[in-house]
Protein backbone atom coordinates (compact mmCIF):
# COMPACT_ATOMS: atom_id res chain seq x y z
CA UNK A 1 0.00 0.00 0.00
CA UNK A 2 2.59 2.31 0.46
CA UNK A 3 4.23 1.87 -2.27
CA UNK A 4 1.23 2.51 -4.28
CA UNK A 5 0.94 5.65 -2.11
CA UNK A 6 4.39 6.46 -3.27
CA UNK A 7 3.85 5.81 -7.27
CA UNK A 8 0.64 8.13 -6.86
CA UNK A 9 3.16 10.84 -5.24
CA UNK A 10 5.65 10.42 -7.95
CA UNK A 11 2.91 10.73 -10.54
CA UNK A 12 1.03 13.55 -9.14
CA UNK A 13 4.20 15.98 -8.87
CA UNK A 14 5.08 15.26 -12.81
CA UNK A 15 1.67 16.64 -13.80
CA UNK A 16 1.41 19.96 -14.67
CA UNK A 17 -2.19 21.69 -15.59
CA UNK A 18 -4.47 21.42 -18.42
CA UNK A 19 -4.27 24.95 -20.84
CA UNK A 20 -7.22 26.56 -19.71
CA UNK A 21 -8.18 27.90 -23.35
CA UNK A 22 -7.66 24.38 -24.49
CA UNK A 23 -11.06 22.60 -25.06
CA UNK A 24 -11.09 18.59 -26.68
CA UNK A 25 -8.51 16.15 -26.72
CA UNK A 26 -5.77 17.47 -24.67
CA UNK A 27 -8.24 18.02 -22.23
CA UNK A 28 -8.92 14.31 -21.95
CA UNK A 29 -7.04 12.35 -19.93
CA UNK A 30 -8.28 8.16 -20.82
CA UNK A 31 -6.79 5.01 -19.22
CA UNK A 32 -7.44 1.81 -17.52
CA UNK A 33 -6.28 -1.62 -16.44
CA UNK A 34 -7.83 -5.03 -16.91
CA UNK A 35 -6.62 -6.32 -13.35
CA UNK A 36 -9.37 -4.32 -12.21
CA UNK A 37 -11.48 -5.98 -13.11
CA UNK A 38 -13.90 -8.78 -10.72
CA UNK A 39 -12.19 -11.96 -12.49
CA UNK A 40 -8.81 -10.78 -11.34
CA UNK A 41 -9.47 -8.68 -7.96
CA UNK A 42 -12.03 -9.30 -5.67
CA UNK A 43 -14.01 -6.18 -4.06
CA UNK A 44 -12.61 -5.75 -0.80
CA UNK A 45 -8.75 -5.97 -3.29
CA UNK A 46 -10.16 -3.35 -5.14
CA UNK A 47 -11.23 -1.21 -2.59
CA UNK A 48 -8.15 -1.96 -0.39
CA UNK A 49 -5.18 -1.92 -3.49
CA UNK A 50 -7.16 -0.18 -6.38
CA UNK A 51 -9.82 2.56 -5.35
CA UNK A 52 -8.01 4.61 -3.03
CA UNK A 53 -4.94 5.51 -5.45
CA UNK A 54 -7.42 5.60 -8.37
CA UNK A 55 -9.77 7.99 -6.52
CA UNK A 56 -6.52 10.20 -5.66
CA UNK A 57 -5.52 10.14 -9.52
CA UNK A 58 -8.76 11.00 -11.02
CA UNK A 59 -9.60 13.87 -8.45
CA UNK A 60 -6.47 15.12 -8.88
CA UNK A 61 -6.56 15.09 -12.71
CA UNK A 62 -10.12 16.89 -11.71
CA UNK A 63 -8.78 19.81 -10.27
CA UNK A 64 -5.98 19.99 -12.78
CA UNK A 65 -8.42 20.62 -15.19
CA UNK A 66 -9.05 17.42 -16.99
CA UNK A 67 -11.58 15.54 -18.01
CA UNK A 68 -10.82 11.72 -16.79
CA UNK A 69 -11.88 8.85 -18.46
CA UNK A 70 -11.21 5.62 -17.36
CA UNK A 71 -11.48 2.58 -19.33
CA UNK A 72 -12.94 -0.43 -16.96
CA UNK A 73 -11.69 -3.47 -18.82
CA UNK A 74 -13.83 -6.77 -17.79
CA UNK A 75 -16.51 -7.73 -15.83
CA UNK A 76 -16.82 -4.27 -13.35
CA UNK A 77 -20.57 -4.70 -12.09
CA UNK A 78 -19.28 -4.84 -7.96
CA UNK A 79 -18.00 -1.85 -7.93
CA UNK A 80 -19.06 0.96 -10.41
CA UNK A 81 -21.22 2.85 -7.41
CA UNK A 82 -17.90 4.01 -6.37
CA UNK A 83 -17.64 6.43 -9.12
CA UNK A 84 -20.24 8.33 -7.89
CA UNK A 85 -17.94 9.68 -5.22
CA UNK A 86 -16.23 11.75 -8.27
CA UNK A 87 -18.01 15.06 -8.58
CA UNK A 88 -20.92 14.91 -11.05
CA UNK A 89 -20.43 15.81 -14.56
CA UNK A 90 -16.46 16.12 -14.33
CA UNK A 91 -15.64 12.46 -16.00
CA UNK A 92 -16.29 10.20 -18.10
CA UNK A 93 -16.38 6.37 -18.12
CA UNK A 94 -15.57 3.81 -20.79
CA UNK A 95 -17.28 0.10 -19.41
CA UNK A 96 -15.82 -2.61 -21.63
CA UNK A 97 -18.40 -5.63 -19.79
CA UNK A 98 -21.33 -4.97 -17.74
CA UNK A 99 -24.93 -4.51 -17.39
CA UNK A 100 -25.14 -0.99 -19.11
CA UNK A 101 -28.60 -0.96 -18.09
CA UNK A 102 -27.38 -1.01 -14.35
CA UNK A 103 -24.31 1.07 -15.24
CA UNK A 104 -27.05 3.81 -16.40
CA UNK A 105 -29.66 3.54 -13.31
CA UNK A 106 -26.72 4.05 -10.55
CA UNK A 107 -24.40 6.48 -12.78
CA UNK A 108 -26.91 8.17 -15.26
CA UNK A 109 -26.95 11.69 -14.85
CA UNK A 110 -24.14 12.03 -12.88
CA UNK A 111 -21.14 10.87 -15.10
CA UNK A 112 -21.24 10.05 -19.08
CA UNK A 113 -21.31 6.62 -19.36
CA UNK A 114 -19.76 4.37 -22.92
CA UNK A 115 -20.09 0.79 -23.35
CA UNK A 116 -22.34 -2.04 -23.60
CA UNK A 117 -21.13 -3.14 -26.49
CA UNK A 118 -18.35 -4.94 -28.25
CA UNK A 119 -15.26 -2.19 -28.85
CA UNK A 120 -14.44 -4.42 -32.02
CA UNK A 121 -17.75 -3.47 -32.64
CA UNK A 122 -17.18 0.10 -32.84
CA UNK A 123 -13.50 -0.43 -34.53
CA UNK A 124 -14.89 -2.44 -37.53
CA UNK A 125 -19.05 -2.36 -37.49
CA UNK A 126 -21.17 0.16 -39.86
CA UNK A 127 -23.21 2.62 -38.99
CA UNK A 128 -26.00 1.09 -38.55
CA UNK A 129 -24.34 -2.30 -36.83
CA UNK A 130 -23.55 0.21 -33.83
C-alpha cells in the first residue's frame, strides 16, 4: 500500500495543468487496467489496493483541469457505485463488460457513461451495426 501511495506521489508531482483555453482532446485524460477488473481482484482488493490511489488520480486530474476517463476493462458490475464519489459531470467512463442498463440507473446523470457493447464493434461495425 505504500508503495502505491508512493507511485501516486511520484505521478502527481510530474503533472502539470491542463491549458485553460484548451477545449477537446488534450483536455482528456483516458486510461485503464484489466486487473481491475472482478475476475482478477475481488471487491474488498479493489477497494483496499485499487480505489483509493485511483480515486486520488482521477480527483487530482479533476482539479488539474481534466476531463478523466477511465477505461474499466472486464466484468466491473461490484463496484461501479464508487464512481459516484467523483463530482458529477467532471468524467467520463468507458465500461468494456457490464450490465449498461445497471451502469445507467446508478451512474446516469451524474457521469457520461460508454459501453455495452463490443469495442471491435465500434472499430470495424457500420453505422448502422452500432
Amino acid at each position: 500500500l505504500l508503495a502505491l501511495e508512493r507511485v501516486l506521489e511520484w505521478n502527481l508531482a510530474r503533472l502539470i495543468p491542463a491549458e485553460p483555453k484548451e477545449r477537446g482532446k488534450k483536455r482528456v485524460h483516458a486510461g485503464g487496467n484489466h486487473f481491475q477488473s472482478e475476475e482478477f481482484l475481488s471487491r474488498k482488493q479493489f477497494d483496499t489496493f485499487i480505489w483509493p490511489t485511483c480515486k486520488k488520480a482521477l480527483l487530482a486530474t479533476i482539479d488539474l483541469g481534466f476531463v478523466p476517463g477511465p477505461f474499466m476493462e472486464g466484468k466491473n458490475d461490484d463496484r461501479i457505485e464508487l464512481f459516484l464519489e467523483l463530482p458529477k459531470g467532471k468524467a467520463f467512463i468507458r465500461l468494456a463488460q457490464i450490465d449498461i442498463v445497471r451502469a445507467k440507473a446508478i451512474l446516469g446523470g451524474h457521469l457520461c457513461i460508454m459501453g455495452g457493447m463490443p469495442t471491435s464493434l465500434l472499430w470495424s461495425g457500420s453505422s448502422q451495426e452500432v
